[in-house]
Protein backbone atom coordinates (compact mmCIF):
# COMPACT_ATOMS: atom_id res chain seq x y z
CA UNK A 1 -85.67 48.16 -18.25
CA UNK A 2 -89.49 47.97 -18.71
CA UNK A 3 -90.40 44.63 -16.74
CA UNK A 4 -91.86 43.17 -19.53
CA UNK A 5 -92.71 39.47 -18.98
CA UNK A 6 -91.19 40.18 -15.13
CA UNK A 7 -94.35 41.31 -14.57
CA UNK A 8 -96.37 38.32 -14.48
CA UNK A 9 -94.11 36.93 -11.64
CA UNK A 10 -93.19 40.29 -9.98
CA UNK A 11 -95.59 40.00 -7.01
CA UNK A 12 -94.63 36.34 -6.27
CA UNK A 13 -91.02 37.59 -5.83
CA UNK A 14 -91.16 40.42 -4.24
CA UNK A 15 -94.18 39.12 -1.84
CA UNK A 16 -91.72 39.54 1.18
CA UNK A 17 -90.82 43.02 0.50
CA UNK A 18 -92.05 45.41 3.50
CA UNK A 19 -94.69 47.42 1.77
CA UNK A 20 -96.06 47.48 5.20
CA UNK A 21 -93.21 49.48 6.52
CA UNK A 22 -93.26 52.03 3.46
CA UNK A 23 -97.05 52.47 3.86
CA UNK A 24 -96.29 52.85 7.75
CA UNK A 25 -93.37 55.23 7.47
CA UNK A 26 -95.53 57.36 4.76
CA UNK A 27 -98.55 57.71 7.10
CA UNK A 28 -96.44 58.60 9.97
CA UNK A 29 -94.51 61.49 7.98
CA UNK A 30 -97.73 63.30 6.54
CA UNK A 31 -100.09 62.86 9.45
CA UNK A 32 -101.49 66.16 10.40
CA UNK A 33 -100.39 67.81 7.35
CA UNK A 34 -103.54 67.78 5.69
CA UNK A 35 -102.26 65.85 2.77
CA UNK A 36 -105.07 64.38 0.20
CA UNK A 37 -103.67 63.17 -2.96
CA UNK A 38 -100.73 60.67 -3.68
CA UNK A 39 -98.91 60.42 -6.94
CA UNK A 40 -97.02 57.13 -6.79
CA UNK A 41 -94.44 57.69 -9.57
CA UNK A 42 -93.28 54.13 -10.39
CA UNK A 43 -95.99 52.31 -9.04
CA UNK A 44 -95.16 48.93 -10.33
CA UNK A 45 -98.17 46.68 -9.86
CA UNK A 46 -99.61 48.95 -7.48
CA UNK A 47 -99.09 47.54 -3.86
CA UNK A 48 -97.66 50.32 -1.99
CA UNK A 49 -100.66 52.46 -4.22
CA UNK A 50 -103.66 50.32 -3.14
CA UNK A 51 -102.46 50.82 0.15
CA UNK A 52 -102.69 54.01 0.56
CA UNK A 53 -105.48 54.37 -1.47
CA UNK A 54 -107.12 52.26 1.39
CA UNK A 55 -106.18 54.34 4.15
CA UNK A 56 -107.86 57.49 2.66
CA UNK A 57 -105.74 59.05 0.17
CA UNK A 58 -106.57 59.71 -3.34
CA UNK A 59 -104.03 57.57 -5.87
CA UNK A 60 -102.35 58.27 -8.91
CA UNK A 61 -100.04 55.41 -10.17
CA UNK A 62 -97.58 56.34 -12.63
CA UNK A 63 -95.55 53.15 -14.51
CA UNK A 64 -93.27 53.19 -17.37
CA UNK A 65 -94.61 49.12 -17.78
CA UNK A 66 -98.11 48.73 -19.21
CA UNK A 67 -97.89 45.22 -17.74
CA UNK A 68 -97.31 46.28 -14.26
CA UNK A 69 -100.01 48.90 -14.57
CA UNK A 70 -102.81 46.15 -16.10
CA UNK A 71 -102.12 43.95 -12.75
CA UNK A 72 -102.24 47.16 -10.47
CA UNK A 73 -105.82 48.04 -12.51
CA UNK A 74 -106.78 44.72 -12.05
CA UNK A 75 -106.08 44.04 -7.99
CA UNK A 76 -107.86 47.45 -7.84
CA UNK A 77 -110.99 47.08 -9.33
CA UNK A 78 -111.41 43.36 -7.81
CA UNK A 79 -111.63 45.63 -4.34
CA UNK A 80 -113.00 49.01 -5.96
CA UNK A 81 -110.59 51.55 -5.03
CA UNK A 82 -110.81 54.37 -7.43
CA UNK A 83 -107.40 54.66 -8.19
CA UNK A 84 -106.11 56.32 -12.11
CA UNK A 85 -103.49 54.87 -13.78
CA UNK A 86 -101.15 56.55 -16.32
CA UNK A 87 -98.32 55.07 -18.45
CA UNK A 88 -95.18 57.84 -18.41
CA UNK A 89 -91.34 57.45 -18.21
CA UNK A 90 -90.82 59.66 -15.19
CA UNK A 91 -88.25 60.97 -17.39
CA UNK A 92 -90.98 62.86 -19.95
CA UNK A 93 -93.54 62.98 -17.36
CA UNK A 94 -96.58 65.44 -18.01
CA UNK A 95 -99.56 66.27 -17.47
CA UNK A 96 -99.54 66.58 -13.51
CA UNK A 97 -100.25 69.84 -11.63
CA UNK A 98 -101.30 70.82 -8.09
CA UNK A 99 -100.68 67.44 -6.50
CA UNK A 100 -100.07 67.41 -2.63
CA UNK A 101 -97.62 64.63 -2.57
CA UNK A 102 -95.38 62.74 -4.95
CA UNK A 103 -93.37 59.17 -3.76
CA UNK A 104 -91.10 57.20 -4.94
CA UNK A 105 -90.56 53.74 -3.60
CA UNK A 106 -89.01 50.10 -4.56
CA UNK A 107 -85.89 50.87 -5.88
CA UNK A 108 -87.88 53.52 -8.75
CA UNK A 109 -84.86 56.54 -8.15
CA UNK A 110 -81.88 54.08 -8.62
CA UNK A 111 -82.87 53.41 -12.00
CA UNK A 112 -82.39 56.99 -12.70
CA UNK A 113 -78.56 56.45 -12.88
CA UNK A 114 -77.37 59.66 -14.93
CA UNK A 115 -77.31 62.90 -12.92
CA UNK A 116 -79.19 64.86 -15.80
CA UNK A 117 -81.87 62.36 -15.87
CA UNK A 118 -81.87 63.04 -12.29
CA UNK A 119 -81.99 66.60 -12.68
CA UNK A 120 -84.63 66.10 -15.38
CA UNK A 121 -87.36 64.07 -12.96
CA UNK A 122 -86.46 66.13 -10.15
CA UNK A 123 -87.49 69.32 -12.29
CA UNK A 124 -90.63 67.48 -13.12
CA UNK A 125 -91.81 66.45 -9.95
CA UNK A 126 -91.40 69.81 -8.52
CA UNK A 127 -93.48 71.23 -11.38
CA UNK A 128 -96.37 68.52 -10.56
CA UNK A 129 -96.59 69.56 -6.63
CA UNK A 130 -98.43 71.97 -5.38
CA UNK A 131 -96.61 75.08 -3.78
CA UNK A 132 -95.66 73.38 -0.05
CA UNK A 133 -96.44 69.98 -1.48
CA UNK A 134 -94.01 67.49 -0.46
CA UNK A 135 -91.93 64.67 -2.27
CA UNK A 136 -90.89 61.68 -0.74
CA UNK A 137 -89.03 58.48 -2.14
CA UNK A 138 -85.88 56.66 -1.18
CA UNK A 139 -82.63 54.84 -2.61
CA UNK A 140 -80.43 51.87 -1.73
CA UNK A 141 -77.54 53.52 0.11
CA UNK A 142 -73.96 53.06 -1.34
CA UNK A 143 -73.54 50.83 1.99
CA UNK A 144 -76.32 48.04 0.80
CA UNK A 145 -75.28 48.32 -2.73
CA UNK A 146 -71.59 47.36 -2.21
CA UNK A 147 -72.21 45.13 0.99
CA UNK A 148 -75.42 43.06 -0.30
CA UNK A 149 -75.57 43.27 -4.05
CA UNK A 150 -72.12 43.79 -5.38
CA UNK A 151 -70.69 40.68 -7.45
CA UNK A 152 -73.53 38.32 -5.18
CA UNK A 153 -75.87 35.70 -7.18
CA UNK A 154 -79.15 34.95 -6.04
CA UNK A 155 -81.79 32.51 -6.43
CA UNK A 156 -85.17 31.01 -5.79
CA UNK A 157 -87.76 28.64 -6.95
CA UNK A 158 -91.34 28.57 -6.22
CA UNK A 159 -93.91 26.04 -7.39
CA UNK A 160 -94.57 27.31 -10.71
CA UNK A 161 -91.25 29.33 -11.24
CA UNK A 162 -87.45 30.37 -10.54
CA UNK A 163 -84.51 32.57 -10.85
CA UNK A 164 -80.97 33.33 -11.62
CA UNK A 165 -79.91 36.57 -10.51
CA UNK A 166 -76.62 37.76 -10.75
CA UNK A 167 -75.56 41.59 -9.79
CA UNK A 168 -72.44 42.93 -11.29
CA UNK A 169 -70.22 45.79 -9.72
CA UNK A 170 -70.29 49.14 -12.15
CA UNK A 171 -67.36 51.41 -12.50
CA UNK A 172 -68.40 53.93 -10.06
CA UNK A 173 -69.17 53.12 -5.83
CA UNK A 174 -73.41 52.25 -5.55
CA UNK A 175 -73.83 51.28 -9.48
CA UNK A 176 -75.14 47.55 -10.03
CA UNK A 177 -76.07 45.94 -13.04
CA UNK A 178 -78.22 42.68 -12.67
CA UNK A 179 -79.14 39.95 -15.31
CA UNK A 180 -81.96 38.05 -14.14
CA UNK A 181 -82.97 34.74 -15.91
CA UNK A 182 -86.16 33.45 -14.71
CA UNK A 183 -87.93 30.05 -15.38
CA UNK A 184 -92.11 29.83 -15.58
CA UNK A 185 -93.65 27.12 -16.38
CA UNK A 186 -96.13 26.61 -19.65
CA UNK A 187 -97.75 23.46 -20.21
CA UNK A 188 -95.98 20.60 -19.48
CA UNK A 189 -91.93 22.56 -19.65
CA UNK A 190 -90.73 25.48 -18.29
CA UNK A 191 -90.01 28.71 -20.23
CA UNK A 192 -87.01 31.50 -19.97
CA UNK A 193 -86.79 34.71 -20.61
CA UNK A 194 -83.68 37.29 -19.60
CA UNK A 195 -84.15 40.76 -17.70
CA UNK A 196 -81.26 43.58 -17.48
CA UNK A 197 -81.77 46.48 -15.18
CA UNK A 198 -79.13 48.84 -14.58
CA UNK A 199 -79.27 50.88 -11.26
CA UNK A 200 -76.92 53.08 -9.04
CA UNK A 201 -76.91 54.94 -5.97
CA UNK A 202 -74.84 58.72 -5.24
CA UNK A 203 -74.02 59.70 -2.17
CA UNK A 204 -76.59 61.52 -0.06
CA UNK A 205 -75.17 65.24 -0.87
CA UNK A 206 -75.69 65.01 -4.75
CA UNK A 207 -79.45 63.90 -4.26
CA UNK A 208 -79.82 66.94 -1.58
CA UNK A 209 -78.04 69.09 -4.26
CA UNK A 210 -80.32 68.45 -6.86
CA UNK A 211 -83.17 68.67 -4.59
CA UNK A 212 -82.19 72.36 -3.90
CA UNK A 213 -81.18 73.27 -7.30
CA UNK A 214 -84.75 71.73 -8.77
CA UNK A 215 -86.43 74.69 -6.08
CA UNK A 216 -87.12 72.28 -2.95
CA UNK A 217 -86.38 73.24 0.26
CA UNK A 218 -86.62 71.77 4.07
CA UNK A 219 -84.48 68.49 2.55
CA UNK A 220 -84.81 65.93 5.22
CA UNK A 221 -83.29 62.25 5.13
CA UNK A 222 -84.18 59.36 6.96
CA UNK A 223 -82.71 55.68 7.54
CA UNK A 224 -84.35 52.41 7.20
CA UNK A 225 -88.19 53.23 8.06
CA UNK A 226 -86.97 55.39 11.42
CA UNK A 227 -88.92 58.49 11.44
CA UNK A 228 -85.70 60.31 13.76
CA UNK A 229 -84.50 63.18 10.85
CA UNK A 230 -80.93 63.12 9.45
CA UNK A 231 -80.02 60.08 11.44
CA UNK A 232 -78.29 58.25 8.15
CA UNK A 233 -75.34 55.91 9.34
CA UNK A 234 -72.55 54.71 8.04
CA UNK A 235 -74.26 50.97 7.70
CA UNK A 236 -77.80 52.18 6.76
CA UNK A 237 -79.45 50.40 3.91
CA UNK A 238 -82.05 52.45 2.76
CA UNK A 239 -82.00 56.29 2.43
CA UNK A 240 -85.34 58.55 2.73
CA UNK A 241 -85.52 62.05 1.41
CA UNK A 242 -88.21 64.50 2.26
CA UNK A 243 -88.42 67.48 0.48
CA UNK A 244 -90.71 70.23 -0.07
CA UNK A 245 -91.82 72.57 -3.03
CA UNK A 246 -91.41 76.30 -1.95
CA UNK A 247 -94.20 77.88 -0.70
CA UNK A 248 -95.48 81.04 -3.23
């Protein structure tokens, strides 16, 4: 999954998606902590990144799409927010050291859907942060996968474009596939192209697991933007982790 031609029409689908509230809840959980630099490790086109690059914090965006990275360079420099952009797989990421905070937003952590690749970027984060520097990023919980995404189609068409978007169960609780046709127009017809992302959710305990076993420590969760600590429910849709690098 790379979002190759996606990512012309990424932002016009997703332009209801609370970045707001992920900006907000970010803000709120490193206030005070004297926090100065932001890796944004699956970026995308750079949203949630100008954001926070606008309320103070020096950006790094990290994509594994060179397409979603040229729009995020783009809406930056049209408003001049020195942001650097890098083109890794979080799976081979390098390169990083001494950061203060690393996040992880829009969906990014349920594409990592083997537990050793999960171990892997886990390991690699941690080696990026600084010691007491903090990561934070968040998954679908099993609840949303298998209540609003299992075996459900979806669709929608804008002025200029549409699509077909189908999500398939997996074999195992919180894994989704989804084969998304979309529709853009060219000329005077429309054109398709086919997308197939693969994604899936654990439960709470193996991401904490990992966490530990990859060095953090003081593993915090959170539910659905509420900045109360281990307050996850039964019904909550979208699963916050806070962890933190050990101190040397």
């Amino acid at each position: 999954m790379t979002y190759q031609q996606m990512a012309a029409l990424y932002d016009e689908f997703m332009i209801d998606a609370p970045y707001q509230e992920w900006v907000r809840f970010t803000k709120e959980i490193l206030k005070d902590r004297h926090i100065k630099e932001i890796i944004d490790l699956g970026c995308g086109t750079g949203e949630i990144t100008l954001k926070l690059s606008e309320a103070g914090f020096q950006l790094f965006g990290v994509d594994y799409s060179e397409d979603m990275l040229t729009l995020a360079a783009q809406k930056a420099m049209e408003v001049n927010l020195p942001i650097q952009w890098y083109c890794q797989d979080l799976r081979s990421l390098e390169g990083f050291s001494n950061i203060d905070c690393a996040i992880s937003y829009c969906d990014v952590i349920n594409y990592i859907t083997e537990k050793d690749e999960l171990e892997n970027v886990f390991g690699r984060v941690y080696d990026l942060l600084k010691p007491g520097g903090i990561y934070l990023f968040y998954v679908h919980s099993i609840f949303r996968i298998e209540s609003r995404y299992k075996n459900q189609t979806f669709a929608d068409v804008l002025e200029d474009s549409a699509y077909i978007w189908n999500c398939v169960e997996g074999e195992s609780p919180g894994e989704v596939f989804h084969d998304l046709t979309f529709f853009t127009i060219k000329g005077d017809h429309y054109i398709r192209f086919d997308e197939y992302h693969h994604q899936r959710t654990y439960p709470i305990h193996i991401y904490q697991k990992i966490l530990q076993d990859s060095g953090f420590e003081n593993i915090k969760t959170y539910a659905d933007f509420s900045l109360k600590e281990n307050n996850v429910k039964e019904e909550s849709e979208r699963i916050f982790f806070y962890a933190e690098k050990r101190k040397e």
